[in-house]
N, C-alpha and C. Protein backbone atom coordinates (compact mmCIF):
# COMPACT_ATOMS: atom_id res chain seq x y z
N UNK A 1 41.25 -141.40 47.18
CA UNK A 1 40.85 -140.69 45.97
C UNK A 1 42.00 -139.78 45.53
N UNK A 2 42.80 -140.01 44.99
CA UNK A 2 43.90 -139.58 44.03
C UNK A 2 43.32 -137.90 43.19
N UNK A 3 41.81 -138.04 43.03
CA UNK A 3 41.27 -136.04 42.37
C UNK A 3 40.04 -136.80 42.40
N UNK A 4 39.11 -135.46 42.45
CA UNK A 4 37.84 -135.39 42.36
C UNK A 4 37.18 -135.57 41.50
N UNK A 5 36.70 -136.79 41.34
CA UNK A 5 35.46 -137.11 40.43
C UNK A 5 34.40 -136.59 40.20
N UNK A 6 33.92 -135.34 40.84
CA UNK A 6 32.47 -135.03 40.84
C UNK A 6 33.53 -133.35 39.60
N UNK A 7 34.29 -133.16 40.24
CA UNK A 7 35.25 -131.87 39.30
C UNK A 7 35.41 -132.64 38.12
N UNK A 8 36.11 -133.80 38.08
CA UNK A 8 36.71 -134.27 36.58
C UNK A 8 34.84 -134.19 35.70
N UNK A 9 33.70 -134.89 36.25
CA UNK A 9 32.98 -134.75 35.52
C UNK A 9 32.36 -133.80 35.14
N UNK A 10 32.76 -132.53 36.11
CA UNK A 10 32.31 -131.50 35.67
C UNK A 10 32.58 -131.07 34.47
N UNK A 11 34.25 -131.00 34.16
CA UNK A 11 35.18 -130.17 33.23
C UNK A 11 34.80 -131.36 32.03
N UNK A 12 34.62 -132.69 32.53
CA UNK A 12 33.82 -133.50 31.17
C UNK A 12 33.16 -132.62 30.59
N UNK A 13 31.79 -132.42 31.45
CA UNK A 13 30.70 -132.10 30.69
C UNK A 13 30.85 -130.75 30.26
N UNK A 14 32.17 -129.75 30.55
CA UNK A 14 32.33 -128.29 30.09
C UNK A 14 33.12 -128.52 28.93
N UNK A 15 34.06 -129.70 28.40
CA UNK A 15 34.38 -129.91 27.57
C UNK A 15 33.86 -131.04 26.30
N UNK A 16 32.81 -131.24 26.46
CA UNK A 16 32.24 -132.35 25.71
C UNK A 16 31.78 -131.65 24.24
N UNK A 17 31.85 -130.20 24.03
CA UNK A 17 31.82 -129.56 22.53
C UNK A 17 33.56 -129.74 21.93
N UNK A 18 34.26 -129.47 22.41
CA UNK A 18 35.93 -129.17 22.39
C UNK A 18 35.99 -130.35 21.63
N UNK A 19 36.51 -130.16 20.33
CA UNK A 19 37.23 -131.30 19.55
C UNK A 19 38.92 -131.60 20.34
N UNK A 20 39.24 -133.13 19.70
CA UNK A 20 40.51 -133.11 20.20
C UNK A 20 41.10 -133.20 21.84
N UNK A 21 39.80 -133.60 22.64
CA UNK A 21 40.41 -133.83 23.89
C UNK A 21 40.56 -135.35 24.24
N UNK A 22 41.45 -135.05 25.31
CA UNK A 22 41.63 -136.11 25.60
C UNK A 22 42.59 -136.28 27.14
N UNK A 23 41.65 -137.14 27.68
CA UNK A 23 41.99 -137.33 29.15
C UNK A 23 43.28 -138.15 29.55
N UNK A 24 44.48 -137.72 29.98
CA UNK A 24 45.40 -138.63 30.82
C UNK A 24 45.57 -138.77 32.50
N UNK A 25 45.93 -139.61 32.65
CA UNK A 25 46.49 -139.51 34.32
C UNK A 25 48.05 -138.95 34.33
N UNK A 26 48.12 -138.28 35.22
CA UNK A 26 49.11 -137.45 35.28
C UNK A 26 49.48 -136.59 36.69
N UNK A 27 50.51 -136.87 37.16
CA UNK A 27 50.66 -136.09 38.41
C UNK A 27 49.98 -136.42 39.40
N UNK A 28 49.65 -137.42 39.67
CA UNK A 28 48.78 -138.00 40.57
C UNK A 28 47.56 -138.17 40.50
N UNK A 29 46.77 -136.79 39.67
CA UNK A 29 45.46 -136.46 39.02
C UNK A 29 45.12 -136.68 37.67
N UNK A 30 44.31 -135.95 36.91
CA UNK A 30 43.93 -136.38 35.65
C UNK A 30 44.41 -134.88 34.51
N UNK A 31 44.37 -135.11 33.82
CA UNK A 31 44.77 -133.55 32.86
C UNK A 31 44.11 -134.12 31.50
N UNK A 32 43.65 -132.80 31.23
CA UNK A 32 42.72 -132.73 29.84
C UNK A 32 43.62 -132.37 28.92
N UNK A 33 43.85 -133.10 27.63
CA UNK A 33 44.74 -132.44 26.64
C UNK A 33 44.11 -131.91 25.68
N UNK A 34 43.81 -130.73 25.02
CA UNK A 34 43.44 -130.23 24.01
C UNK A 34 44.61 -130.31 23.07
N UNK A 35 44.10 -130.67 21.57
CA UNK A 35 45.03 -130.59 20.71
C UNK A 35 46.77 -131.14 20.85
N UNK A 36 46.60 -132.08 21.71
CA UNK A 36 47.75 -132.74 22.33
C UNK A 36 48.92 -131.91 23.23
N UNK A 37 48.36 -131.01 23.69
CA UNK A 37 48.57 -130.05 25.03
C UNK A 37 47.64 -129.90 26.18
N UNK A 38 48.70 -129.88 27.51
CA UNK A 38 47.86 -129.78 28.43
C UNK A 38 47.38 -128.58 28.56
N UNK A 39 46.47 -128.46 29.03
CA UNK A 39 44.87 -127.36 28.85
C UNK A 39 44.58 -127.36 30.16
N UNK A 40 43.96 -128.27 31.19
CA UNK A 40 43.30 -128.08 32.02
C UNK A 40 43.76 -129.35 32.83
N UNK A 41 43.50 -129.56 34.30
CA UNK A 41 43.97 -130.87 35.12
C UNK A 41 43.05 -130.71 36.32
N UNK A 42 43.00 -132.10 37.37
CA UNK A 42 42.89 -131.78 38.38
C UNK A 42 43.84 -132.54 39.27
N UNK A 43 44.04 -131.93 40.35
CA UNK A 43 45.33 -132.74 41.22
C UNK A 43 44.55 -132.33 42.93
N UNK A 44 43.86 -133.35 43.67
CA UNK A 44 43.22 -133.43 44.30
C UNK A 44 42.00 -132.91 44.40
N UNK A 45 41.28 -131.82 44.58
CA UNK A 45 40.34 -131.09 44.12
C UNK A 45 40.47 -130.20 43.99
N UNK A 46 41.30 -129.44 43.76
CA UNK A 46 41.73 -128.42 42.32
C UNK A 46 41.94 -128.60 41.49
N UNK A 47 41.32 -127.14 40.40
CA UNK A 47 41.42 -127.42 39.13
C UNK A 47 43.10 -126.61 38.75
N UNK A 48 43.37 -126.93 37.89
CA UNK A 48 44.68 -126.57 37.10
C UNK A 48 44.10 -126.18 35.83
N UNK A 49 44.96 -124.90 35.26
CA UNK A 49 44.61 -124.13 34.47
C UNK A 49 45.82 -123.39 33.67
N UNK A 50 45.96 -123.96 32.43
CA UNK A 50 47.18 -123.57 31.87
C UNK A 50 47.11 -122.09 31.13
N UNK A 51 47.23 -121.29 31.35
CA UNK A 51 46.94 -120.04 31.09
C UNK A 51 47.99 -118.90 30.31
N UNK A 52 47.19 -117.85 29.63
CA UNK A 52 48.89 -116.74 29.17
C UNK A 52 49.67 -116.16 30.41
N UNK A 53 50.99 -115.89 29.68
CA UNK A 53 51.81 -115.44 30.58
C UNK A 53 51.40 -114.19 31.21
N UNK A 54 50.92 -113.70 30.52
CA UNK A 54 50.27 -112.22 30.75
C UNK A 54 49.32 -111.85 31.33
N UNK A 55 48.10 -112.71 32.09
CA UNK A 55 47.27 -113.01 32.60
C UNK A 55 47.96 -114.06 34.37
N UNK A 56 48.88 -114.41 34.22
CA UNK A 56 49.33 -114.78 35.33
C UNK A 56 49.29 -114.35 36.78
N UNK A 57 49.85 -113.17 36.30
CA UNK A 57 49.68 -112.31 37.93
C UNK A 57 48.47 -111.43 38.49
N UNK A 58 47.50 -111.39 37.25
CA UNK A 58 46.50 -110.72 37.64
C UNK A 58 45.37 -112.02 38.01
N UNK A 59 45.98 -113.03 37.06
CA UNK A 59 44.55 -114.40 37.95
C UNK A 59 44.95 -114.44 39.17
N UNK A 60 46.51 -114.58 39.61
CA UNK A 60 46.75 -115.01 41.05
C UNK A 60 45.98 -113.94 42.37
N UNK A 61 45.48 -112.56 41.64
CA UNK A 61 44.53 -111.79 42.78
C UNK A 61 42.94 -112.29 42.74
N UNK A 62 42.49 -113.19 41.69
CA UNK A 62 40.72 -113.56 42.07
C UNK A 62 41.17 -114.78 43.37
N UNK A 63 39.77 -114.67 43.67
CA UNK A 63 39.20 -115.42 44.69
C UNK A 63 39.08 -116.74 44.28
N UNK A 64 39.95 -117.61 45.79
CA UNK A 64 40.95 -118.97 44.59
C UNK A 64 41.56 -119.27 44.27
N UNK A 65 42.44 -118.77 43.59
CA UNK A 65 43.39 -118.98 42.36
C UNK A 65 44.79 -118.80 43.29
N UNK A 66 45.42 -119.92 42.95
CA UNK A 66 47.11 -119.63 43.65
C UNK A 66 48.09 -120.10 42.72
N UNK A 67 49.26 -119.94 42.61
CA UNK A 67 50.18 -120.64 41.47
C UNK A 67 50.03 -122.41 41.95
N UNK A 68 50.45 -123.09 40.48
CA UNK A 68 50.87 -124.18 40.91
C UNK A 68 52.29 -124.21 41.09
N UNK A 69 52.87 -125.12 42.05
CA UNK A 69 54.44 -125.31 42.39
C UNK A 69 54.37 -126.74 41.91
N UNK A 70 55.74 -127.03 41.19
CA UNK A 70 56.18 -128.31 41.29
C UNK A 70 57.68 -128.33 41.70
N UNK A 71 58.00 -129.08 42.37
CA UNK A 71 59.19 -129.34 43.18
C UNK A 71 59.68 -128.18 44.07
N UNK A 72 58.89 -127.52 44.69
CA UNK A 72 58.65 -125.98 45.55
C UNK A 72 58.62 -125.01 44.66
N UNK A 73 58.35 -125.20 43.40
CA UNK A 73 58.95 -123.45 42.82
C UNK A 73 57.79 -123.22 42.10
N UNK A 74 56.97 -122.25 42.27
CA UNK A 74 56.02 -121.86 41.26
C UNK A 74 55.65 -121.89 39.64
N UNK A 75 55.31 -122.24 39.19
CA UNK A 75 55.30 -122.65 37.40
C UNK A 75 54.20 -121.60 36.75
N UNK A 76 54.78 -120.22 36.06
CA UNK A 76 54.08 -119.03 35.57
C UNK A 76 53.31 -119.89 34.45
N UNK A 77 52.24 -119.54 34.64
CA UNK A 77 51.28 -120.25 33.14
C UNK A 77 50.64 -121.35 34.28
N UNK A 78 50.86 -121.56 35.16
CA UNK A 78 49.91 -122.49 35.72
C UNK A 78 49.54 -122.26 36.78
N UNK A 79 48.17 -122.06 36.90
CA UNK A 79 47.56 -121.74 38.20
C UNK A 79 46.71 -122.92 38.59
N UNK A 80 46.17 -123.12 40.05
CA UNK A 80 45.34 -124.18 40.67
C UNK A 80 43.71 -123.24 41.13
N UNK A 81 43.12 -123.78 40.98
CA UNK A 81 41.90 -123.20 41.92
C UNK A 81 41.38 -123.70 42.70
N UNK A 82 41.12 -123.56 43.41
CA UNK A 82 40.36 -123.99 44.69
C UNK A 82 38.68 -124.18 44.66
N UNK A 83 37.77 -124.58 45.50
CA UNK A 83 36.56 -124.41 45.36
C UNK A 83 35.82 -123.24 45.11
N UNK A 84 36.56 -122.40 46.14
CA UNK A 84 35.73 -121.09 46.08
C UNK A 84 36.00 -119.96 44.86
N UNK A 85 36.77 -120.36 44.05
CA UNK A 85 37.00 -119.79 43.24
C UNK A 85 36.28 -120.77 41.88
N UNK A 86 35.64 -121.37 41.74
CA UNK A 86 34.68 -121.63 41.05
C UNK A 86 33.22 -122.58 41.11
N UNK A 87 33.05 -121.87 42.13
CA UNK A 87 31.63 -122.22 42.93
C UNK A 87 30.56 -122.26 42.24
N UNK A 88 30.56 -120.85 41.29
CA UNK A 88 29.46 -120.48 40.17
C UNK A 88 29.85 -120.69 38.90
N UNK A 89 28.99 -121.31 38.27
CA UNK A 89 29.08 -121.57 36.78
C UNK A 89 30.16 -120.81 35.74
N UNK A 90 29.51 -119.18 36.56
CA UNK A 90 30.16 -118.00 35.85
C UNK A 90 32.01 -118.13 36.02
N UNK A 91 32.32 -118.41 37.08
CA UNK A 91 33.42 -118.43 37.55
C UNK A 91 34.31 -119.48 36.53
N UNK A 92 33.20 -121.00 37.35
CA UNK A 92 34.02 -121.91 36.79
C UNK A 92 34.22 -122.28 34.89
N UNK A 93 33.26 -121.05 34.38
CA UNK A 93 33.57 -121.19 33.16
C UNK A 93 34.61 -120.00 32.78
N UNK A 94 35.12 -119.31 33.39
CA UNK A 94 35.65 -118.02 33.21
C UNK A 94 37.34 -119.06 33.27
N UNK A 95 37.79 -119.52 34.23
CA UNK A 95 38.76 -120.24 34.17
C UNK A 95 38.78 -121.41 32.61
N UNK A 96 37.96 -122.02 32.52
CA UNK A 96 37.55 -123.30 31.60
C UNK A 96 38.38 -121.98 30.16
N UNK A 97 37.67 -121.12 30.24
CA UNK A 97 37.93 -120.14 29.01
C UNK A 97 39.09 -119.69 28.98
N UNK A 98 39.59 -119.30 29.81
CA UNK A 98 41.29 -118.59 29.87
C UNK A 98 42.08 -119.60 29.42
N UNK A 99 41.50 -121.28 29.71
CA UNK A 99 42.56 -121.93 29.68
C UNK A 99 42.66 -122.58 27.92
N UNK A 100 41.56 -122.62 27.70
CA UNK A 100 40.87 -122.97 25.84
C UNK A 100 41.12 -121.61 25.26
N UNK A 101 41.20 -120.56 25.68
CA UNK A 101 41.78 -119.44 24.56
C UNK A 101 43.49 -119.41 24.78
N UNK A 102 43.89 -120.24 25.29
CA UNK A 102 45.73 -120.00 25.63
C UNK A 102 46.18 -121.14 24.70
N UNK A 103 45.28 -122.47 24.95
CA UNK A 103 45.59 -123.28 24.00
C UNK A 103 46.33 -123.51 22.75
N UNK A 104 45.69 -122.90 21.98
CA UNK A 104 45.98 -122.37 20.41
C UNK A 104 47.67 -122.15 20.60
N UNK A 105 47.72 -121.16 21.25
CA UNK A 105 49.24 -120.70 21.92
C UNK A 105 50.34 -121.57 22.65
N UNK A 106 49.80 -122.73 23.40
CA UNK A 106 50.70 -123.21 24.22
C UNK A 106 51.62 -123.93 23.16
N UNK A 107 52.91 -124.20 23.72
CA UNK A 107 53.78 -125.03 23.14
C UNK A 107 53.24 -126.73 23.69
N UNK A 108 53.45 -127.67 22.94
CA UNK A 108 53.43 -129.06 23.12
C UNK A 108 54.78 -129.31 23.71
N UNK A 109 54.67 -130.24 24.52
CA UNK A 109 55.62 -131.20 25.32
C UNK A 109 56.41 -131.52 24.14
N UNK A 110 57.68 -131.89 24.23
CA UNK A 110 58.38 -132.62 23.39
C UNK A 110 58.31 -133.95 23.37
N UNK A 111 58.35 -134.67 22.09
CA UNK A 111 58.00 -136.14 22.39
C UNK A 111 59.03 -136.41 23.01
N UNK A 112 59.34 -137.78 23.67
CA UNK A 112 60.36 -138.56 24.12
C UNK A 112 60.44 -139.69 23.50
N UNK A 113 62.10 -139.83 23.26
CA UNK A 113 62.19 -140.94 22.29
C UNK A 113 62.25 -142.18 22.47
N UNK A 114 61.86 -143.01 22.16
CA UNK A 114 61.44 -144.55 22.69
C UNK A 114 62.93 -145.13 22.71
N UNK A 115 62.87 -145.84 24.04
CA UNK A 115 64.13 -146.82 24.14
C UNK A 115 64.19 -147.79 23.56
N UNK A 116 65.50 -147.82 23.02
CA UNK A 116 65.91 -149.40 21.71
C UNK A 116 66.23 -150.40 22.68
């Protein structure tokens, strides 16, 4: 199992009002794109949470929450959570929200240009 199916359907059913999403595989796991930015992911059974810069170091103190690293180095704006950090509804919608109010804000990936 490459991510958690019982999580991906969760964040389905937390995103099934959200215009504009849309699910890729990615990173081994799955990532939700809002508005053709990544928003939200999961990469084994954590959730990923693309978040403000400014909110970074104070999510990394709740219960849960650790940076994500890619290629060893930590990536500010992206945090992982763990189970216990969204056990309760309250929780796991409190993340769902940080990451849909940053949205609006995030920059989009740059396209890549197709090979001739």
């Amino acid at each position: 199992m490459a991510y958690s199916e019982p999580l991906a359907e969760r964040i389905r059913e937390r995103l099934a009002t959200v215009p504009n999403v849309e699910e890729r595989a990615m990173m081994g796991g799955i990532v939700y794109m809002v508005d053709g930015k990544m928003c939200i992911g999961i990469i084994k059974d954590e959730m990923m949470c693309r978040i403000a810069h400014e909110l970074y170091e104070e999510s990394l103190e709740k219960q849960g929450c650790h940076p994500m690293e890619f290629t060893g180095r930590a990536m500010p704006g992206y945090v992982l959570i763990d189970e216990s950090g969204m056990k309760s509804e309250a929780d796991f919608n409190y993340w769902i929200g940080l990451a849909l109010a940053f949205n609006p804000f995030a920059k989009a990936a740059k396209k890549r240009k197709a090979k001739e």
